[in-house]
C-alpha atoms as a PDB file:
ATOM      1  CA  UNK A   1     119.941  63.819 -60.957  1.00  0.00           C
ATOM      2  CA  UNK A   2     118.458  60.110 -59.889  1.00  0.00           C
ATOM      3  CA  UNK A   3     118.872  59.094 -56.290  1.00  0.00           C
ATOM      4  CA  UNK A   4     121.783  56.558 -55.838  1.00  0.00           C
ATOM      5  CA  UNK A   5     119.639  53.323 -55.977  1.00  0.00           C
ATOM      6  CA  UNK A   6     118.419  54.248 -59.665  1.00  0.00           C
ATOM      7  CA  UNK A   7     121.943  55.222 -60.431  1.00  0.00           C
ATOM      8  CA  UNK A   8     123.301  51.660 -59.507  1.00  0.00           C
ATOM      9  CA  UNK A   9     120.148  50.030 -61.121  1.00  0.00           C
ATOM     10  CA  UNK A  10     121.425  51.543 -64.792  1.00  0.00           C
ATOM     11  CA  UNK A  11     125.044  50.949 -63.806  1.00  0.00           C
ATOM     12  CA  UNK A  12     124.162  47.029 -63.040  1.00  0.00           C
ATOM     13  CA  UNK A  13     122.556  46.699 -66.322  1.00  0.00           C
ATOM     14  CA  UNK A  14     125.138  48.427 -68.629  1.00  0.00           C
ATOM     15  CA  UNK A  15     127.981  46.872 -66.307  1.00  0.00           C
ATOM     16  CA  UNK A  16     127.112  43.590 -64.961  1.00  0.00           C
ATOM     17  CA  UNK A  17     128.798  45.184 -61.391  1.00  0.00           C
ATOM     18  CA  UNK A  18     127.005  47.137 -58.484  1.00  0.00           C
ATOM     19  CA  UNK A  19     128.595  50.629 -57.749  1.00  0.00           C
ATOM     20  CA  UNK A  20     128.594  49.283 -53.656  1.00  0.00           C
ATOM     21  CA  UNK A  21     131.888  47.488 -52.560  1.00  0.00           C
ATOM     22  CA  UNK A  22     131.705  44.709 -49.989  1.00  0.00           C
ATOM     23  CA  UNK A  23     131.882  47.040 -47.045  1.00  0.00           C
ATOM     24  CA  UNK A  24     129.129  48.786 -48.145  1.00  0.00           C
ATOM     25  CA  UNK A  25     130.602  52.124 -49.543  1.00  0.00           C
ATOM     26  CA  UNK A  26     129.052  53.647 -53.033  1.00  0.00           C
ATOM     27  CA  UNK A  27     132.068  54.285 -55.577  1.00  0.00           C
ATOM     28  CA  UNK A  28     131.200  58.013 -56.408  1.00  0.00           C
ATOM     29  CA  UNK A  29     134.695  58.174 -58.798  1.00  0.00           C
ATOM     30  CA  UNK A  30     132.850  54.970 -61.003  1.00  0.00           C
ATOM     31  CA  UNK A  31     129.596  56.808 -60.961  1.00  0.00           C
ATOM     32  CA  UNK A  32     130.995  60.173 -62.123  1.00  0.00           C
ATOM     33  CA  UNK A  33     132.887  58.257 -65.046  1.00  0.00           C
ATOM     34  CA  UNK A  34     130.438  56.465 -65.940  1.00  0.00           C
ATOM     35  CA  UNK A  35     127.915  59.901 -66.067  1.00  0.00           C
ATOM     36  CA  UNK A  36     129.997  61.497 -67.888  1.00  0.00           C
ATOM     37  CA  UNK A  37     130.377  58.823 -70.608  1.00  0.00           C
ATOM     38  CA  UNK A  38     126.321  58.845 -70.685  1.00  0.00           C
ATOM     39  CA  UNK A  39     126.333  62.494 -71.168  1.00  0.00           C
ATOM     40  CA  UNK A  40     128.747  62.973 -73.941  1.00  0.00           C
ATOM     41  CA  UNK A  41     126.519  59.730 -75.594  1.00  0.00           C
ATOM     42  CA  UNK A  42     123.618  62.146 -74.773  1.00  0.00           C
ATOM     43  CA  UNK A  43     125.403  65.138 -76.343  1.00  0.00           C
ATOM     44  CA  UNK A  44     126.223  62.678 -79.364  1.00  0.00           C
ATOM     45  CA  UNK A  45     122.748  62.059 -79.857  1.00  0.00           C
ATOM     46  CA  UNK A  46     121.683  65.597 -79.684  1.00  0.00           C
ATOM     47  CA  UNK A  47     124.135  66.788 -82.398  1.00  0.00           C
ATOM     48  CA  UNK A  48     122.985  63.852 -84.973  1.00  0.00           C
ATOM     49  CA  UNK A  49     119.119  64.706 -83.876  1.00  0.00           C
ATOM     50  CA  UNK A  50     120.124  68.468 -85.069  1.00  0.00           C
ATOM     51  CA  UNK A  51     121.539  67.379 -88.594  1.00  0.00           C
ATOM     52  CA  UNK A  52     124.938  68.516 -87.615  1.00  0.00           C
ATOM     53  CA  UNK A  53     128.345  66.518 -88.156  1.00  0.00           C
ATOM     54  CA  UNK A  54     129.698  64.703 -85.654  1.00  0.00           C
ATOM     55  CA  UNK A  55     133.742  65.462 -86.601  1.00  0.00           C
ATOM     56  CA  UNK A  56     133.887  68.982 -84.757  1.00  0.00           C
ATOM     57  CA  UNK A  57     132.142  67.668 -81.570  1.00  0.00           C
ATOM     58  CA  UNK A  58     134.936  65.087 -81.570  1.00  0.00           C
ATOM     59  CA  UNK A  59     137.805  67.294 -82.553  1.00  0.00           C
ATOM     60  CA  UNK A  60     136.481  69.761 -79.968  1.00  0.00           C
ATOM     61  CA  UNK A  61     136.645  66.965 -77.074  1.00  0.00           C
ATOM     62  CA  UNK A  62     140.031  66.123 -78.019  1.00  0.00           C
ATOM     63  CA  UNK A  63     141.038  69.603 -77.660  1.00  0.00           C
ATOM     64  CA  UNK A  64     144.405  70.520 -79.279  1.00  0.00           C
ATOM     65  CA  UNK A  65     146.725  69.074 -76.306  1.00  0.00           C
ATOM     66  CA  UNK A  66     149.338  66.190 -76.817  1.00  0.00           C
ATOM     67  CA  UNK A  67     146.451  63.915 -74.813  1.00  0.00           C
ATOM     68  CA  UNK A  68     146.270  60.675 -76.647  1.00  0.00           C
ATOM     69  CA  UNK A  69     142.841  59.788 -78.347  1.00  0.00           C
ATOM     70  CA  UNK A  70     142.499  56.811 -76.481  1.00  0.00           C
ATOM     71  CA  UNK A  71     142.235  58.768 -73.242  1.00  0.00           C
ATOM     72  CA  UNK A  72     139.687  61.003 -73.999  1.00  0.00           C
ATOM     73  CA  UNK A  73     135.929  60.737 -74.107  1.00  0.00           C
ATOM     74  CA  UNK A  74     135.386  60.505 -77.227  1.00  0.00           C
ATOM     75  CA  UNK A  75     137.113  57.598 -77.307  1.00  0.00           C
ATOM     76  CA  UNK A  76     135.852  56.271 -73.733  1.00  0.00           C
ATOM     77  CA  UNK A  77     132.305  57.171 -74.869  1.00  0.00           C
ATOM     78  CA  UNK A  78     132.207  55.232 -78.385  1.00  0.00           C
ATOM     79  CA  UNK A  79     133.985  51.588 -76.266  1.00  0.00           C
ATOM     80  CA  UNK A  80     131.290  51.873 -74.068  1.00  0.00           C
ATOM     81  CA  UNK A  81     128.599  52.150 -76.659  1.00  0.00           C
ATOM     82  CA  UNK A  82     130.597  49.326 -78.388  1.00  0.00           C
ATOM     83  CA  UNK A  83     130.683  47.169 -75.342  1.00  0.00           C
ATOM     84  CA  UNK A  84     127.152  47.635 -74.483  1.00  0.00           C
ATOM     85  CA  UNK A  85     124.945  47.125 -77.467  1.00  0.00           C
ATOM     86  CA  UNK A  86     125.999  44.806 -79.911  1.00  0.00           C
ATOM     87  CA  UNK A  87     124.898  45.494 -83.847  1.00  0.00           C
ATOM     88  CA  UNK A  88     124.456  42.676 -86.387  1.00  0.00           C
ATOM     89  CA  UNK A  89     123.594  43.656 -89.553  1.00  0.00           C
ATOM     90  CA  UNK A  90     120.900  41.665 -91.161  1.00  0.00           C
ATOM     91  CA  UNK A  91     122.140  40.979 -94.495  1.00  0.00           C
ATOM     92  CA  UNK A  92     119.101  38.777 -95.765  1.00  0.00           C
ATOM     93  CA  UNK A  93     116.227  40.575 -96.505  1.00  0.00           C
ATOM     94  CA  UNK A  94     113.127  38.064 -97.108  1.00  0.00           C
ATOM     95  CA  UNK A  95     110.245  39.867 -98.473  1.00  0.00           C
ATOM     96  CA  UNK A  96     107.501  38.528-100.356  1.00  0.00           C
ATOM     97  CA  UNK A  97     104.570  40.424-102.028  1.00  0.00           C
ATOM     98  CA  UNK A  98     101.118  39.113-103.346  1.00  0.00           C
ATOM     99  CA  UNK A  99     101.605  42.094-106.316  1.00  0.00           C
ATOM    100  CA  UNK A 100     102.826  41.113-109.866  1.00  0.00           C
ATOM    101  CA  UNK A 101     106.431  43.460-109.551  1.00  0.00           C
ATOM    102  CA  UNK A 102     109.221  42.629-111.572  1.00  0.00           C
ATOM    103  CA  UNK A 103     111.561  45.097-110.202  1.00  0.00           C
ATOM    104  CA  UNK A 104     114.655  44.615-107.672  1.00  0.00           C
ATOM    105  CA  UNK A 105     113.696  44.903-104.131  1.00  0.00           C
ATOM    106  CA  UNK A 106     115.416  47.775-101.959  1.00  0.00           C
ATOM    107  CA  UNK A 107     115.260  50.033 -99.135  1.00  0.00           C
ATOM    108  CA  UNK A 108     114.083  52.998-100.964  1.00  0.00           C
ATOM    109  CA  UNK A 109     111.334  50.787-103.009  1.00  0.00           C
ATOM    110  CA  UNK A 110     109.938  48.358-100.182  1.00  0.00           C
ATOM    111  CA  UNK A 111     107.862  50.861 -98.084  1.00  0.00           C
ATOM    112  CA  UNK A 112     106.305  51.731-101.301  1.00  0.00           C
ATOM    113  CA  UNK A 113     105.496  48.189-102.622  1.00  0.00           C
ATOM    114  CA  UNK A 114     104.070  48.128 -98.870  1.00  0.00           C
ATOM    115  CA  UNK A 115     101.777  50.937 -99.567  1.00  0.00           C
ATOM    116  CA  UNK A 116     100.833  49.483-102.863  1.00  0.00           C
ATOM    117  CA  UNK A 117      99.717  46.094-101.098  1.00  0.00           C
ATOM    118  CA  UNK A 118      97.911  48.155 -98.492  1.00  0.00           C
ATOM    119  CA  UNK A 119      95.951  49.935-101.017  1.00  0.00           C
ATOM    120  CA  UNK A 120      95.359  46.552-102.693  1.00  0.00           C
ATOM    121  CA  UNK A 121      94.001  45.361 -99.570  1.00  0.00           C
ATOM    122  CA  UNK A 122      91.426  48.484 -98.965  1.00  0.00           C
ATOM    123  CA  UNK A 123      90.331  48.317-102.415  1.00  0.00           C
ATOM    124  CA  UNK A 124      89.465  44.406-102.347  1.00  0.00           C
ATOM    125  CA  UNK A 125      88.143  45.025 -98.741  1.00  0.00           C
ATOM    126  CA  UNK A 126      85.863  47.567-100.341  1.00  0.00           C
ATOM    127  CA  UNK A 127      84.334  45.646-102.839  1.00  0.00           C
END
């Protein structure tokens, strides 16, 4: 576990607060929330990083009590993701090519018109 200077570093980022009050005390109930929103992000991470699905890690948080979803980490763990890092999708692509391709650019079909231009390029550089 990281000494509490590193711990209030990471909090100050994410946060935009210190985990010290004015007179000086550390807020150990903040930092424990706060860990244990970063861990279940953590355990997120690992289950998508194994191929698995993400529904029974939620379900299982839940857990089959008449706790409300907004109350439990799950919940508390995806706001703070939300709040944190921002996501705009980029729904221009620009992409030009020096090939002669008459075909409708995509995701699947743009690293290999890449690859194409790169061998274009080694071949010319060759010569």
């Amino acid at each position: 576990m990281l000494n509490e200077i590193l711990q209030n570093e990471i909090y100050t980022i994410m946060k935009g607060e210190s985990l010290y009050t004015k007179s000086g005390n550390y807020e150990y109930k903040k930092l424990n929330k706060f860990s244990g929103r970063l861990e279940f992000i953590r355990t997120m991470r690992n289950t998508i990083n194994h191929y698995e699905p993400l529904l029974p890690l939620f379900v299982g948080c839940i857990n089959n009590q008449t706790k409300a979803i907004k109350s439990s980490q799950v919940y508390t763990a995806l706001c703070e993701l939300n709040d944190t890092w921002h996501f705009e999708p980029n729904k221009s692509q620009t992409f030009s090519t020096t090939l002669n391709i008459n075909t409708k650019l995509t995701t699947y079909n743009i690293p290999k018109i890449r690859l194409l231009e790169m061998m274009k390029s080694y071949s010319y550089n060759k010569k």
